[in-house]
PDB file of N, CA and C in Angstrom:
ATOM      1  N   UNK A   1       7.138-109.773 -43.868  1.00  0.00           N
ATOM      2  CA  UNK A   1       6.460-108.559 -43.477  1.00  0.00           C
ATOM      3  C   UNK A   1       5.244-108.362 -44.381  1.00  0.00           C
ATOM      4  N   UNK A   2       4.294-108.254 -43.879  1.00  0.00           N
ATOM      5  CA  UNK A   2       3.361-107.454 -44.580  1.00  0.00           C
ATOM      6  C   UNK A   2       3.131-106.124 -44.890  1.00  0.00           C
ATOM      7  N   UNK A   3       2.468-105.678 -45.983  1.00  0.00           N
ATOM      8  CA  UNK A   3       2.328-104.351 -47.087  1.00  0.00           C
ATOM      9  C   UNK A   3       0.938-103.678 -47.285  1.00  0.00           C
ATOM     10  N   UNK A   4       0.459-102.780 -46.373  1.00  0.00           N
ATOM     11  CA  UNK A   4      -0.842-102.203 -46.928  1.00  0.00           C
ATOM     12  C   UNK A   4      -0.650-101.701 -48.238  1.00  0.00           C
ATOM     13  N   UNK A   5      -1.204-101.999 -49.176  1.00  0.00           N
ATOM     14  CA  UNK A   5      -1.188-102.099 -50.467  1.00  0.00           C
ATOM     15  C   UNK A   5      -2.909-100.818 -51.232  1.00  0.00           C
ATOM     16  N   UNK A   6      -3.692-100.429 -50.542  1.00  0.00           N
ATOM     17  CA  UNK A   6      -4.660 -99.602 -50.558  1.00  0.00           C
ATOM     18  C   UNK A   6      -6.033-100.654 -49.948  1.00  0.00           C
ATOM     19  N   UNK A   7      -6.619 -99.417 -49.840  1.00  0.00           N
ATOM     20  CA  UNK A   7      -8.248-100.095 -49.616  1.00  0.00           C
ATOM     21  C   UNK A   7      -7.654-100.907 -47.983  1.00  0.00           C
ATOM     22  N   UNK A   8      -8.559-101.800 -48.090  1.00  0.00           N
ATOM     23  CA  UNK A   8      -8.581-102.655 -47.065  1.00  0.00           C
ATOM     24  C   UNK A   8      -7.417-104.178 -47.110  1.00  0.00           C
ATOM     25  N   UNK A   9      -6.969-104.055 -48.368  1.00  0.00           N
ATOM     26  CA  UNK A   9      -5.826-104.718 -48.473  1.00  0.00           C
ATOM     27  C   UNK A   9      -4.462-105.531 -48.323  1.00  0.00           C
ATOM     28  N   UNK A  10      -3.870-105.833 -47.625  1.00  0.00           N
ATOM     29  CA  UNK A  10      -2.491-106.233 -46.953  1.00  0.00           C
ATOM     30  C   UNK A  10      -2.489-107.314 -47.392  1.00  0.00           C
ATOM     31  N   UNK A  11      -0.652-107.364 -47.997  1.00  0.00           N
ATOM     32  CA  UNK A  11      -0.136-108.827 -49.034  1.00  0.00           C
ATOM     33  C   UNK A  11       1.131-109.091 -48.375  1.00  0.00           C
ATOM     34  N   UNK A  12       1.602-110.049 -47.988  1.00  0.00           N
ATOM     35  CA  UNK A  12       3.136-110.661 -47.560  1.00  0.00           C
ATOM     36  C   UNK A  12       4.013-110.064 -48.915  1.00  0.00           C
ATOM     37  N   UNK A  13       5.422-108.920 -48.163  1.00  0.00           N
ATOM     38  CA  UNK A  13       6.466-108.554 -49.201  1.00  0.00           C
ATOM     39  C   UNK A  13       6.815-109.520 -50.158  1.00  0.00           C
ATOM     40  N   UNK A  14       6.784-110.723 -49.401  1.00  0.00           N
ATOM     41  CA  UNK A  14       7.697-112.378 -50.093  1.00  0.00           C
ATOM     42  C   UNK A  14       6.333-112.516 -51.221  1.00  0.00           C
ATOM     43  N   UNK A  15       5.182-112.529 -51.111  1.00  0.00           N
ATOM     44  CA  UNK A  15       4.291-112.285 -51.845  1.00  0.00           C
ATOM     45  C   UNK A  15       4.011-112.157 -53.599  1.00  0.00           C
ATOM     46  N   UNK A  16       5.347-110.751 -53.750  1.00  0.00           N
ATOM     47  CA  UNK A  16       5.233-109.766 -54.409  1.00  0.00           C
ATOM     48  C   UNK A  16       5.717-110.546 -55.215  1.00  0.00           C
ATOM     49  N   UNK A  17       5.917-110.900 -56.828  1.00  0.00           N
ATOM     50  CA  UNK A  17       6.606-110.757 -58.172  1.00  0.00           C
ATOM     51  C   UNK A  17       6.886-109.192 -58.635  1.00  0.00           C
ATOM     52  N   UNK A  18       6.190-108.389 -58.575  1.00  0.00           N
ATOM     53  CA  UNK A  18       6.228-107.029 -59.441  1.00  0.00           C
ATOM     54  C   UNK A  18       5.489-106.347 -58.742  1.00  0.00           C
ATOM     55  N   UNK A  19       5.750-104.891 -59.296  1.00  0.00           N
ATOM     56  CA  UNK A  19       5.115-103.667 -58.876  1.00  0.00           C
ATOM     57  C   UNK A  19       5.391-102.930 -60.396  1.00  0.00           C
ATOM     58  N   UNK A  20       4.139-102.081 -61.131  1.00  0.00           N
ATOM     59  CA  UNK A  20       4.270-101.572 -62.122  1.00  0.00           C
ATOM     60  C   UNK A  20       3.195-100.516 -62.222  1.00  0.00           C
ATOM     61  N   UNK A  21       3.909 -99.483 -62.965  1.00  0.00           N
ATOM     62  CA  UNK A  21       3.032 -98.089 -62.906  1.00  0.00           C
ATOM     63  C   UNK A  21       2.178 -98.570 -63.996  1.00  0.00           C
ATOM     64  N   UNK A  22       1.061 -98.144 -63.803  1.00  0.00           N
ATOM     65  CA  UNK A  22      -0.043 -98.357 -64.596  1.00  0.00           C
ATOM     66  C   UNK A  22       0.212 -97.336 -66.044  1.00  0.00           C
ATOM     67  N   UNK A  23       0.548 -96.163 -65.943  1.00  0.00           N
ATOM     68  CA  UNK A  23       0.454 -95.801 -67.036  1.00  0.00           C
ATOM     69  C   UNK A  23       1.785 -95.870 -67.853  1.00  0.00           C
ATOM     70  N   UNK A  24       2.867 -96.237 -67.363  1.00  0.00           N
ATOM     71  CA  UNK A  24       3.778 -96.621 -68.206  1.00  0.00           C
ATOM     72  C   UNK A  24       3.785 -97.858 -69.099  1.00  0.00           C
ATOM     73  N   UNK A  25       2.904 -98.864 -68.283  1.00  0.00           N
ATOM     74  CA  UNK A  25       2.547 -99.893 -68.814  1.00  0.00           C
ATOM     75  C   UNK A  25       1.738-100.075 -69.729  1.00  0.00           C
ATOM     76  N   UNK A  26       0.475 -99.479 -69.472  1.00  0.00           N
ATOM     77  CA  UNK A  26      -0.775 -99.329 -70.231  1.00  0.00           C
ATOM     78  C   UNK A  26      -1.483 -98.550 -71.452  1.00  0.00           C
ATOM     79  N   UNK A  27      -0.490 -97.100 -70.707  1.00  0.00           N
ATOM     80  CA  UNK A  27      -1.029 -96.087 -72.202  1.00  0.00           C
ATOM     81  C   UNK A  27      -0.063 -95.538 -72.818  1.00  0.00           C
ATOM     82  N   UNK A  28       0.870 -96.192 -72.747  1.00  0.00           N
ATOM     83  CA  UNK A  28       1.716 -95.667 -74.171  1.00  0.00           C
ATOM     84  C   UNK A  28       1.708 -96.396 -75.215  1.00  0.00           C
ATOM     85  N   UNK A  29       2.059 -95.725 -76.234  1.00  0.00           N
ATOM     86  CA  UNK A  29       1.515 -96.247 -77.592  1.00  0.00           C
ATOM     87  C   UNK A  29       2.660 -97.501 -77.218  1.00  0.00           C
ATOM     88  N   UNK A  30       3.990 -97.198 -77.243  1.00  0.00           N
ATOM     89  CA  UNK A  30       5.240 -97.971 -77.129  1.00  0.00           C
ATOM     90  C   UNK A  30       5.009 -99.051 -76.594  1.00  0.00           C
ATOM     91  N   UNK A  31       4.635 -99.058 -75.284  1.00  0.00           N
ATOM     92  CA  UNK A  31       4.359-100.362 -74.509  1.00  0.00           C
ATOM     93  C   UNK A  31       2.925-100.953 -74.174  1.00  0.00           C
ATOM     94  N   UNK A  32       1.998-100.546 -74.777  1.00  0.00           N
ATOM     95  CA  UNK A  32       0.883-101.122 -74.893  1.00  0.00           C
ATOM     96  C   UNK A  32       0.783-102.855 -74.921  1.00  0.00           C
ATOM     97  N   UNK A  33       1.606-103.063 -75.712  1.00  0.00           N
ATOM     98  CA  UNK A  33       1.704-104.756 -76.148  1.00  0.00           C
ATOM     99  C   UNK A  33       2.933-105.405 -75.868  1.00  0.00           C
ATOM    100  N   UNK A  34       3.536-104.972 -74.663  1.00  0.00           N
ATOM    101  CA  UNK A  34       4.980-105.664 -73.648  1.00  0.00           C
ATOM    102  C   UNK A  34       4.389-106.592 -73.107  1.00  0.00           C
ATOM    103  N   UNK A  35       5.405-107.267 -72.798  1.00  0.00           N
ATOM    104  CA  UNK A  35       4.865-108.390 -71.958  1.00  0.00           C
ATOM    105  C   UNK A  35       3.733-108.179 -70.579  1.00  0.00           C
ATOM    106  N   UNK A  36       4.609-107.092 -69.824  1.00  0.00           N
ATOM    107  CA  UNK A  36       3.533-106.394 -69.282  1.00  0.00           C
ATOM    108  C   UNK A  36       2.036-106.143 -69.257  1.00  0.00           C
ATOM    109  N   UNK A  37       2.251-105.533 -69.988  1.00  0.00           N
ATOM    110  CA  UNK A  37       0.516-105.153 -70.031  1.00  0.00           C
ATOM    111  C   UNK A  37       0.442-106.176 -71.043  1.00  0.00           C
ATOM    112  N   UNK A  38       0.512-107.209 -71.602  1.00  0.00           N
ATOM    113  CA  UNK A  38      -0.341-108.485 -72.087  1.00  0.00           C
ATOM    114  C   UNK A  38      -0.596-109.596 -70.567  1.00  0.00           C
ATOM    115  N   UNK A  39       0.493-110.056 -69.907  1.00  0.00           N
ATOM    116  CA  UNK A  39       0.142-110.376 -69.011  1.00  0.00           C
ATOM    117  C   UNK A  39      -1.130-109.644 -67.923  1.00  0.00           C
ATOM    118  N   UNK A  40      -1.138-108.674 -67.883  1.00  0.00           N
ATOM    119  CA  UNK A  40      -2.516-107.721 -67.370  1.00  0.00           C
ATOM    120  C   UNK A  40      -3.531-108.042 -67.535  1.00  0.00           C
ATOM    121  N   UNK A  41      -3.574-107.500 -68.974  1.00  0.00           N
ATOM    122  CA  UNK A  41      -4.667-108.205 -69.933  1.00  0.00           C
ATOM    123  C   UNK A  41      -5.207-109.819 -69.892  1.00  0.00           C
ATOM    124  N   UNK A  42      -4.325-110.754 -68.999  1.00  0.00           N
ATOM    125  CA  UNK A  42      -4.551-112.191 -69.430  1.00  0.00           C
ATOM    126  C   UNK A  42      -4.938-112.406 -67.833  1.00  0.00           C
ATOM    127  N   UNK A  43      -4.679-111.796 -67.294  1.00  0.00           N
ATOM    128  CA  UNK A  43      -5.137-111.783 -65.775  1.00  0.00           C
ATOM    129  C   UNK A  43      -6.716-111.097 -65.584  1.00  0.00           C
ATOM    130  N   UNK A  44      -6.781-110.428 -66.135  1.00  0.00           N
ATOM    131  CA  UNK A  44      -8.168-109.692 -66.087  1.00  0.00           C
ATOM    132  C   UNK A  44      -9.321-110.753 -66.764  1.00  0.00           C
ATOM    133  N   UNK A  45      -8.980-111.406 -67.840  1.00  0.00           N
ATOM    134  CA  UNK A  45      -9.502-112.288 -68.718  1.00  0.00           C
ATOM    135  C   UNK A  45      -9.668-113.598 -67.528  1.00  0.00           C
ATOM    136  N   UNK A  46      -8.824-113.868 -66.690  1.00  0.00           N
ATOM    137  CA  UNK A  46      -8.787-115.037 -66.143  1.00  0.00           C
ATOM    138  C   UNK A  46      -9.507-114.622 -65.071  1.00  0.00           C
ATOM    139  N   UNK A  47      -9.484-113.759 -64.630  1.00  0.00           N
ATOM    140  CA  UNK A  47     -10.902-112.972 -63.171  1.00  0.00           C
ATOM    141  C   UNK A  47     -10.024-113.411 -62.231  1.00  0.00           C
ATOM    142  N   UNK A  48      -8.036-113.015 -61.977  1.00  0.00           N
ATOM    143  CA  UNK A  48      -7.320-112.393 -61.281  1.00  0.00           C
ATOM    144  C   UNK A  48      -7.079-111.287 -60.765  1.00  0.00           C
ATOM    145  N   UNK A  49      -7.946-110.585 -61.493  1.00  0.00           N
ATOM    146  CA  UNK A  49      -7.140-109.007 -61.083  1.00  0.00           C
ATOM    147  C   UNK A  49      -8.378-108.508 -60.277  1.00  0.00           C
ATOM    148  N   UNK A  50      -7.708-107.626 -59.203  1.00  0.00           N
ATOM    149  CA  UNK A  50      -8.740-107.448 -57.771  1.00  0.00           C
ATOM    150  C   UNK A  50      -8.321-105.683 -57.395  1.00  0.00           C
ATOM    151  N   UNK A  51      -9.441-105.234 -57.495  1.00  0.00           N
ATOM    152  CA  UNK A  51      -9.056-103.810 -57.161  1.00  0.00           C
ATOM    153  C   UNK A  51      -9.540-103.101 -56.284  1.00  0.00           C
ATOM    154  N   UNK A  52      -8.489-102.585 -55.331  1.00  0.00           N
ATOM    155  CA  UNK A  52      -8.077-102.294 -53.928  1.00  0.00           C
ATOM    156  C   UNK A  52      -8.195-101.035 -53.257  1.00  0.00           C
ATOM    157  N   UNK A  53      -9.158-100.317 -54.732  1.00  0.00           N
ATOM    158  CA  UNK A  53      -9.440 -98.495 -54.314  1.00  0.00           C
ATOM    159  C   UNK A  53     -10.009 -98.021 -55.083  1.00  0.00           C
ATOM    160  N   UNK A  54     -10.674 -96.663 -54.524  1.00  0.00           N
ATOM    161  CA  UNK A  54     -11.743 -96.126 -54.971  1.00  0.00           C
ATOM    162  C   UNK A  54     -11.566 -95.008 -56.104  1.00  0.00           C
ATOM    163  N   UNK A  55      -9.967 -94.472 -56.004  1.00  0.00           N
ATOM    164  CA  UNK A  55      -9.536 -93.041 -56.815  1.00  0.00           C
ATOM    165  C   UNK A  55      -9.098 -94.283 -58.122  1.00  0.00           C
ATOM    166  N   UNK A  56      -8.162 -92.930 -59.102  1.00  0.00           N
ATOM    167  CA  UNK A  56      -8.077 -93.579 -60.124  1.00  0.00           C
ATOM    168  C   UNK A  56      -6.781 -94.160 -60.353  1.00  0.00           C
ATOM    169  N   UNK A  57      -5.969 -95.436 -60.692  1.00  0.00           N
ATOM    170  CA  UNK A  57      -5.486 -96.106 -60.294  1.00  0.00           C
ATOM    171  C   UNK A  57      -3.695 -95.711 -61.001  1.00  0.00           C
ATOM    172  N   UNK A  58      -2.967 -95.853 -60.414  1.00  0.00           N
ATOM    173  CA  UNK A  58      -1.704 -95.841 -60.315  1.00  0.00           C
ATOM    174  C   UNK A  58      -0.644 -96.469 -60.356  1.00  0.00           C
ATOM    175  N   UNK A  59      -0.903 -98.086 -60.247  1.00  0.00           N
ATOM    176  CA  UNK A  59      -0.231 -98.883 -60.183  1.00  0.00           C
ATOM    177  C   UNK A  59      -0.732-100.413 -59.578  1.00  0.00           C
ATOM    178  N   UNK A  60      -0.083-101.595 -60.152  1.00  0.00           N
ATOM    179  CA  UNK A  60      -0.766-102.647 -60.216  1.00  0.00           C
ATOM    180  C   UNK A  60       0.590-103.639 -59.498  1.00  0.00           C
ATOM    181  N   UNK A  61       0.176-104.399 -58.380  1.00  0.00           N
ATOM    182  CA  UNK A  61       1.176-105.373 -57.642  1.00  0.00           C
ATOM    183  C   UNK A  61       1.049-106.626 -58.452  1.00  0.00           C
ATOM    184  N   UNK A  62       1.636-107.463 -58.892  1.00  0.00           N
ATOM    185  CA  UNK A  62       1.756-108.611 -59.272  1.00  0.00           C
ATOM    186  C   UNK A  62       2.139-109.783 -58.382  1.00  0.00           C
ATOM    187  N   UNK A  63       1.248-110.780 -58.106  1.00  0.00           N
ATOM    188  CA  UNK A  63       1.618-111.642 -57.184  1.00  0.00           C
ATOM    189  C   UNK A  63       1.465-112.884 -57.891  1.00  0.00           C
ATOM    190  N   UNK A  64       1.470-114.284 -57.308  1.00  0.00           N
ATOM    191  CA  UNK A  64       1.288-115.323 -58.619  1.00  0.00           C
ATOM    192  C   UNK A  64       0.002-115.875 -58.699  1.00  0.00           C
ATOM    193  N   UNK A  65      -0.956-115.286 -57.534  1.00  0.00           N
ATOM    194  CA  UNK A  65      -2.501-115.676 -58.055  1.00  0.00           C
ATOM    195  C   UNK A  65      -3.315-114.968 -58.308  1.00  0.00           C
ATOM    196  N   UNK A  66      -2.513-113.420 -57.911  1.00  0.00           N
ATOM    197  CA  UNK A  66      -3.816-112.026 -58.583  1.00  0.00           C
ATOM    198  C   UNK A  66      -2.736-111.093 -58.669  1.00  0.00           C
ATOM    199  N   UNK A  67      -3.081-110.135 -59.324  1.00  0.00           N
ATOM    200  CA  UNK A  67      -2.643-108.953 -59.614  1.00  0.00           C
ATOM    201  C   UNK A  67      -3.747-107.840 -58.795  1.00  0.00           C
ATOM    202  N   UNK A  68      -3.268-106.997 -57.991  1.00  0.00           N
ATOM    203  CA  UNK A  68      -4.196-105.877 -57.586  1.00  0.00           C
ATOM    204  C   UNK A  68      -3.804-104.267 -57.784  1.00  0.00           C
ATOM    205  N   UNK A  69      -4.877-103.933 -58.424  1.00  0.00           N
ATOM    206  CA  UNK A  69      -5.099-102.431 -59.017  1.00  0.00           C
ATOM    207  C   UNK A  69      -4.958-101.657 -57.887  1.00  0.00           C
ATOM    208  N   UNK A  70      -4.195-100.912 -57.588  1.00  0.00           N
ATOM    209  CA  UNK A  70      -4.208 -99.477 -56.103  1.00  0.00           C
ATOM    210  C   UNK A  70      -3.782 -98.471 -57.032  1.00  0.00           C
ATOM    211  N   UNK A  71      -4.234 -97.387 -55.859  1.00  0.00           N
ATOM    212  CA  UNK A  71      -4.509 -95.794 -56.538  1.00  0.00           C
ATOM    213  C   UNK A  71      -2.827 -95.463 -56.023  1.00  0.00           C
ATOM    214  N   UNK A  72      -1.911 -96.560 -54.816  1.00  0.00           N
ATOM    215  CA  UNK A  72      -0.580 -96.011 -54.582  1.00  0.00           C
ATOM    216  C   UNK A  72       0.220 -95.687 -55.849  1.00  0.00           C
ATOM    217  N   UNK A  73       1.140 -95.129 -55.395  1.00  0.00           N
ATOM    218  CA  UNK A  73       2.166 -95.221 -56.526  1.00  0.00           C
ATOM    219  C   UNK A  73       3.541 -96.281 -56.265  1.00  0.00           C
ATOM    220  N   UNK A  74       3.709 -96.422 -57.216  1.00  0.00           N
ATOM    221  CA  UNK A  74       4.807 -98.074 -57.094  1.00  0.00           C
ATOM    222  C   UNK A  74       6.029 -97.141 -56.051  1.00  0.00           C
ATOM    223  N   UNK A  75       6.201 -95.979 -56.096  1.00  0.00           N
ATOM    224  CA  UNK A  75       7.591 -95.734 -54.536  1.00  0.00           C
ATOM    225  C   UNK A  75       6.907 -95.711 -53.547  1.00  0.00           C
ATOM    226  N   UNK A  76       5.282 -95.470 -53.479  1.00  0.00           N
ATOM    227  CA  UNK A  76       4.810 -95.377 -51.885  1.00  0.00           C
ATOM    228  C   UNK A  76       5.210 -96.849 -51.293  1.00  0.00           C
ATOM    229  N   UNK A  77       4.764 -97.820 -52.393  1.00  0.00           N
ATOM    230  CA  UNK A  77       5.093 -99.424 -52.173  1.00  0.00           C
ATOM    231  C   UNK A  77       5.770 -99.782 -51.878  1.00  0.00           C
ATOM    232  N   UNK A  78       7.241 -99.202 -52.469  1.00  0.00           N
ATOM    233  CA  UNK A  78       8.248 -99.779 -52.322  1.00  0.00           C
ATOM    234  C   UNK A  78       9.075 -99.259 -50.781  1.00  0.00           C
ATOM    235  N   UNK A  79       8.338 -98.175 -50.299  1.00  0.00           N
ATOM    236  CA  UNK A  79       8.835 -97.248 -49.438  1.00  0.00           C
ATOM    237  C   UNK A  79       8.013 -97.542 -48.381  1.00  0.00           C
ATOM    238  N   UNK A  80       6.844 -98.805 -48.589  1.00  0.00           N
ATOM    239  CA  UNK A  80       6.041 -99.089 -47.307  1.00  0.00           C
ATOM    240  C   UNK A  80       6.691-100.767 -47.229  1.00  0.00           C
ATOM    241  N   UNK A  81       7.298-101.524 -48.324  1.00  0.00           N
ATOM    242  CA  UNK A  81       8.226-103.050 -48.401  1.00  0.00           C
ATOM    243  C   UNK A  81       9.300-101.972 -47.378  1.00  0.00           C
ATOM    244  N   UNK A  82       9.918-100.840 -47.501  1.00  0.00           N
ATOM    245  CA  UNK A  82      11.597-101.554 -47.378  1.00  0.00           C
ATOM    246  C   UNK A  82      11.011-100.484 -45.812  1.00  0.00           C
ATOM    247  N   UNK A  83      10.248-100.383 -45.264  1.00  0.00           N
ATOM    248  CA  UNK A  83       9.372-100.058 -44.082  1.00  0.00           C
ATOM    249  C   UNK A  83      10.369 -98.696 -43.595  1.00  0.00           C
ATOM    250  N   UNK A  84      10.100 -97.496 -44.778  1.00  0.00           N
ATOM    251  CA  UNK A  84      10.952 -96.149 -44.936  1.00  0.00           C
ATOM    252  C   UNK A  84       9.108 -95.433 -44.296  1.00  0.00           C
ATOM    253  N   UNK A  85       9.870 -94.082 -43.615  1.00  0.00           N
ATOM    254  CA  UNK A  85       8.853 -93.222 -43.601  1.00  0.00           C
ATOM    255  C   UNK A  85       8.267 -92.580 -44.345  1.00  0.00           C
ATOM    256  N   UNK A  86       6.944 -92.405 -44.394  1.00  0.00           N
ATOM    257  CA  UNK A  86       6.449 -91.739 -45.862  1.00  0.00           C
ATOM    258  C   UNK A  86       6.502 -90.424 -45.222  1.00  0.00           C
ATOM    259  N   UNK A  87       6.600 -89.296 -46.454  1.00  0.00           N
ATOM    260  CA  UNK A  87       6.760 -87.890 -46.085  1.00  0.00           C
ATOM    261  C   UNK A  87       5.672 -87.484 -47.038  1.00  0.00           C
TER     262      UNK A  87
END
């Protein structure tokens, strides 16, 4: 199945490795330097990471040849994979 993911976007579910909130990942002091957000960081460096909207961003899909930045939030995602109605 495919996943509108923001923007003009759509990725195959089978696709997916991860889905991660951007700011849990990114701006806490705590997890700044997780595997997580270093892998981020090493994707951005490698000119993987592709971003999929115009507001300010919310969460980042992980796939195994890009990572993409959307303004969704990781349950809209997960609630547009397991093909639930959004309310």
């Amino acid at each position: 199945m495919y996943v509108h993911i923001g923007g003009d976007r759509v990725i195959s579910d089978k696709d997916i490795i991860g889905i991660f909130d951007m700011d849990n990942t990114t701006v806490s002091k705590n997890t700044r330097k997780n595997a997580t957000s270093l892998m981020l960081e090493k994707a951005q460096r490698e000119g993987r990471v592709e971003t999929v909207m115009d507001d300010i961003p919310k969460s980042f899909v992980v796939t195994e040849n890009k990572v993409y930045i959307t303004q969704l939030s990781v349950q809209t995602i997960i609630r547009r994979i397991n093909n639930e109605e959004l309310t």
